[in-house]
Protein backbone atom coordinates (compact mmCIF):
# COMPACT_ATOMS: atom_id res chain seq x y z
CA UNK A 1 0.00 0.00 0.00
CA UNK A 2 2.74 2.55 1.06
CA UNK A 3 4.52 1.93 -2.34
CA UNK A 4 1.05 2.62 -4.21
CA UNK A 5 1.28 5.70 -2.52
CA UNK A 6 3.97 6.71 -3.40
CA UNK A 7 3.69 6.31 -6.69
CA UNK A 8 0.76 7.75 -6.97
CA UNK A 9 2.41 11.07 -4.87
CA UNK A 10 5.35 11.06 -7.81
CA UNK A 11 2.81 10.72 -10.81
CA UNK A 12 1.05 13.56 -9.43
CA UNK A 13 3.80 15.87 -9.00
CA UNK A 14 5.48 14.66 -12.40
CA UNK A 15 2.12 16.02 -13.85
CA UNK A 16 2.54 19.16 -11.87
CA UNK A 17 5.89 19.92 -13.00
CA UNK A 18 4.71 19.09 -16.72
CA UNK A 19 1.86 21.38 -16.23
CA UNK A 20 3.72 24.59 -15.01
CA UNK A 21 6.49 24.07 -17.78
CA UNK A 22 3.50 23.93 -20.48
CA UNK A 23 0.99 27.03 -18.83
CA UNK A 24 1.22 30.65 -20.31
CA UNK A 25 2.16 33.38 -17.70
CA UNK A 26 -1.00 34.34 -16.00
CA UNK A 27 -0.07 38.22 -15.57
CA UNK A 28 0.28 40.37 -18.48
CA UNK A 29 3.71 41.73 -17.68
CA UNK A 30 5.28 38.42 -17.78
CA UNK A 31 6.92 37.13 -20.64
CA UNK A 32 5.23 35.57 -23.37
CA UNK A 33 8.20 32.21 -23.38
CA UNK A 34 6.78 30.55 -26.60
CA UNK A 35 7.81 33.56 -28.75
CA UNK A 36 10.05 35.72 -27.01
CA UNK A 37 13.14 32.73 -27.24
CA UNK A 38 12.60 32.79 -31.17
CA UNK A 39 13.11 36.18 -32.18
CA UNK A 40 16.74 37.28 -32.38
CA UNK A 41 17.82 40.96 -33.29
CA UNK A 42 20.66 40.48 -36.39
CA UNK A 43 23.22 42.19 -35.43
CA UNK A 44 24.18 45.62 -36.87
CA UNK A 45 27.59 45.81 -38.12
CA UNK A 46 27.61 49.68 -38.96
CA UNK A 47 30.29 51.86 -37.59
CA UNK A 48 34.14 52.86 -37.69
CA UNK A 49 36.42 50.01 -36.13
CA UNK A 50 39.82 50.29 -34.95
CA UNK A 51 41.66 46.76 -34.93
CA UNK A 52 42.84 45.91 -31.10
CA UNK A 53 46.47 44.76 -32.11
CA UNK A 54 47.29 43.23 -28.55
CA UNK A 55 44.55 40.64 -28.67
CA UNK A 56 44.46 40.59 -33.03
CA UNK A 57 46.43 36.95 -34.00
CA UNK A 58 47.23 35.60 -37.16
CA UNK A 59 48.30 38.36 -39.25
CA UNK A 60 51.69 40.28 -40.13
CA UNK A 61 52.94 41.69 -36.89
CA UNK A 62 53.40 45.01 -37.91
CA UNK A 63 50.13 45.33 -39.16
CA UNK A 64 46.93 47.31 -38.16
CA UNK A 65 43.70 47.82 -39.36
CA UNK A 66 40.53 50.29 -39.25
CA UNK A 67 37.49 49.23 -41.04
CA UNK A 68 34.69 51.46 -41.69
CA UNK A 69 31.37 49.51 -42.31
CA UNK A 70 27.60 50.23 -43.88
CA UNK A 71 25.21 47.81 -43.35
CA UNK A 72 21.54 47.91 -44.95
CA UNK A 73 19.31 44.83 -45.11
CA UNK A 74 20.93 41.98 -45.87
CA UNK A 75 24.23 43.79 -47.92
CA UNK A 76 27.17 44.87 -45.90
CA UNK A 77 29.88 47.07 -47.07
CA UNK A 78 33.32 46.74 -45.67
CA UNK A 79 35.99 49.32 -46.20
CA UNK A 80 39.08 48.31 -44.35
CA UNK A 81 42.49 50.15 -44.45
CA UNK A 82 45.36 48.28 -44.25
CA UNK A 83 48.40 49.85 -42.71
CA UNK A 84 52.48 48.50 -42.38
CA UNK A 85 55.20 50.83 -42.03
CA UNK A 86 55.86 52.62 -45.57
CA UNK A 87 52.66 50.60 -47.15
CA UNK A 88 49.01 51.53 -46.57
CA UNK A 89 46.38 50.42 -48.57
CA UNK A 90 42.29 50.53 -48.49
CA UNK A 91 40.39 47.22 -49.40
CA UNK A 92 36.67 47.37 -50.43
CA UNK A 93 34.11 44.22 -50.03
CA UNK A 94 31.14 44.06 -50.32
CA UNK A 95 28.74 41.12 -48.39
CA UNK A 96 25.07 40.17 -49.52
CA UNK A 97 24.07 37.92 -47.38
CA UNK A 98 21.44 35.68 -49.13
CA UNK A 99 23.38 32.49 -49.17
CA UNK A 100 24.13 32.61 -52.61
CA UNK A 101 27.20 32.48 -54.67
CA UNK A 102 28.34 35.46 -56.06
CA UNK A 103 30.91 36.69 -58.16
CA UNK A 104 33.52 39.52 -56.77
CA UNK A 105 37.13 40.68 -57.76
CA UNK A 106 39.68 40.14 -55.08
CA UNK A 107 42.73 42.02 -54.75
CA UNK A 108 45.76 41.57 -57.13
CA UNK A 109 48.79 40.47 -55.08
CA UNK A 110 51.72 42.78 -55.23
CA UNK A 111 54.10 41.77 -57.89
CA UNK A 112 57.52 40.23 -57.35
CA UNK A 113 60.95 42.32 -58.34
CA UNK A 114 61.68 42.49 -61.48
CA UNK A 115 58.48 40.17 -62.36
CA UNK A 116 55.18 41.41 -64.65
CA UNK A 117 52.41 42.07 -62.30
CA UNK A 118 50.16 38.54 -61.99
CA UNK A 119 47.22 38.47 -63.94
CA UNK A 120 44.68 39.71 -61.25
CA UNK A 121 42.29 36.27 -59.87
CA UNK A 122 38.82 35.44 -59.54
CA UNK A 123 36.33 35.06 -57.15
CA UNK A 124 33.40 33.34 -55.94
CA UNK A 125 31.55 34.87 -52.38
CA UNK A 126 28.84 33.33 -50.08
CA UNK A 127 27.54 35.21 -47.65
CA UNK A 128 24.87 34.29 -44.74
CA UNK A 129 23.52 34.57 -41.61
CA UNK A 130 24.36 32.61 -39.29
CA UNK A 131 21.64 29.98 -38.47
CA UNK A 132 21.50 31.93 -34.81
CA UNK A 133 21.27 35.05 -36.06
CA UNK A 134 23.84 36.53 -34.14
CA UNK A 135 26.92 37.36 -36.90
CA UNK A 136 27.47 35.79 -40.38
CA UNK A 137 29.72 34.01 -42.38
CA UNK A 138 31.76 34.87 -45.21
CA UNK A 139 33.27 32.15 -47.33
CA UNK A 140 35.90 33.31 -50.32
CA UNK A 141 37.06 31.12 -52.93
CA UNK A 142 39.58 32.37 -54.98
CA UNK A 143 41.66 31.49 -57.98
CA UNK A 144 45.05 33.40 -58.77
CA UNK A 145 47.75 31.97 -61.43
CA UNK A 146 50.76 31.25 -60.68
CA UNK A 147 54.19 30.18 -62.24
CA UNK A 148 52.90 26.53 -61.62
CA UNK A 149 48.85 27.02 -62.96
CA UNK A 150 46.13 27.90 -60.88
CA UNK A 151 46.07 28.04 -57.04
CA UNK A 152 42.70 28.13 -55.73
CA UNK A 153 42.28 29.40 -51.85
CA UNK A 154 38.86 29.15 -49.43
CA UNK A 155 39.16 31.59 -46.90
CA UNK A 156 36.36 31.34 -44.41
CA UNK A 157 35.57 34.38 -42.59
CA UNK A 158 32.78 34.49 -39.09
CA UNK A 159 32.06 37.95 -37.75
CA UNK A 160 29.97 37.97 -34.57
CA UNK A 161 29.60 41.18 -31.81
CA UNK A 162 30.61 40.27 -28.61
CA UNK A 163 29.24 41.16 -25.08
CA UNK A 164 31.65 43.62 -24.47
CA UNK A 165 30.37 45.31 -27.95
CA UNK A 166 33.32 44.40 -30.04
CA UNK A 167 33.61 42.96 -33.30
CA UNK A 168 35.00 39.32 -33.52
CA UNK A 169 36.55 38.31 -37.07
CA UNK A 170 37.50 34.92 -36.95
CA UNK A 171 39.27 33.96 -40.29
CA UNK A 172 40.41 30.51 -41.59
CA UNK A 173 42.72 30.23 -45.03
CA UNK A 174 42.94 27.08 -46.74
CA UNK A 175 45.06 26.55 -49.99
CA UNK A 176 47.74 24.00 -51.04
CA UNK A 177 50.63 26.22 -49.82
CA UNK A 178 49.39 27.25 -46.34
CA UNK A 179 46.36 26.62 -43.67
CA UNK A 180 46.15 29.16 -40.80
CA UNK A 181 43.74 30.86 -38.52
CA UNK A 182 43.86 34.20 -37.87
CA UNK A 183 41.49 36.42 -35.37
CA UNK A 184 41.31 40.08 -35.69
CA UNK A 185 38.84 42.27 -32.49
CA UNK A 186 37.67 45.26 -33.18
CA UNK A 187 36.56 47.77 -31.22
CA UNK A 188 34.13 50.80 -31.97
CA UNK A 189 36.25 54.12 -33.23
């Protein structure tokens, strides 16, 4: 009989439990949990960023960066200056963030001494939100000539704001000569 009971005495609070989990807020102030969980604000990129070199990995050492971005809808426009002692130089990108493939024109690597400048490479871009909605992700594929035919590289790039407010780049280059990581933080100018 006592076990009975006691089963009984679980059972009943198991259905308790189940019950409050399942039972809309009763006040109106209260949160509405079915539907407040499933809509995420994208984040807005816009603004003037000045790299943080300290905590930046992965690039040239004596290299900084400033990137000034516009964001409307689902298209993001990068401008990002590049700067090394005696050489500074101002890339422009441009993100649509549908998921689709797109076409772009990468930058033209610097030519070698006494070499013809290389014939400037191709590009293919996806661009999308991440499935979160908190940052995107970039993905490059490239293909540049060189002395020994085509080298195609994938560089893979995830931007996401952090709590503190800064902008998180995290970058990943993949091509038959080299495979690094690099990680650049920005924070607002």
């Amino acid at each position: 009989m006592a076990r009975l009971t006691l089963i009984t005495i679980t059972a009943l609070l198991l259905v308790g439990i189940v019950g409050l989990a399942t039972r809309k807020p009763s006040c109106a102030c209260a949160p509405d949990v079915n539907t407040s969980a499933s809509v995420v604000d994208k984040p807005n990129f816009a603004g003037s960023w000045t790299m943080d070199r300290t905590r930046s990995f992965g690039l040239p050492g004596n290299m900084n960066q400033t990137m000034t971005v516009t964001q409307k809808d689902d298209q993001i426009d990068v401008e990002t200056k590049l700067i090394q002692p005696g050489n500074e130089r101002v890339q422009k990108d441009t993100y649509i963030l549908d998921g689709k493939e797109h076409e772009f024109t990468p930058p033209t690597p610097p030519a070698q001494p006494n070499q013809p400048p290389p014939a400037p490479p191709k590009g293919k871009r996806t661009a999308n939100w991440l499935p979160s909605g908190n940052g995107i992700t970039v993905t490059d594929v490239t293909t540049a000539q060189s002395p020994n035919g085509p080298v195609t590289t994938q560089i893979v790039r995830k931007w996401t704001i952090s709590g503190q407010g800064e902008l998180v780049i995290d970058m990943y280059v993949d091509n038959p000569n080299v495979s690094y990581e690099a990680k650049r933080i920005f924070k607002r100018s």
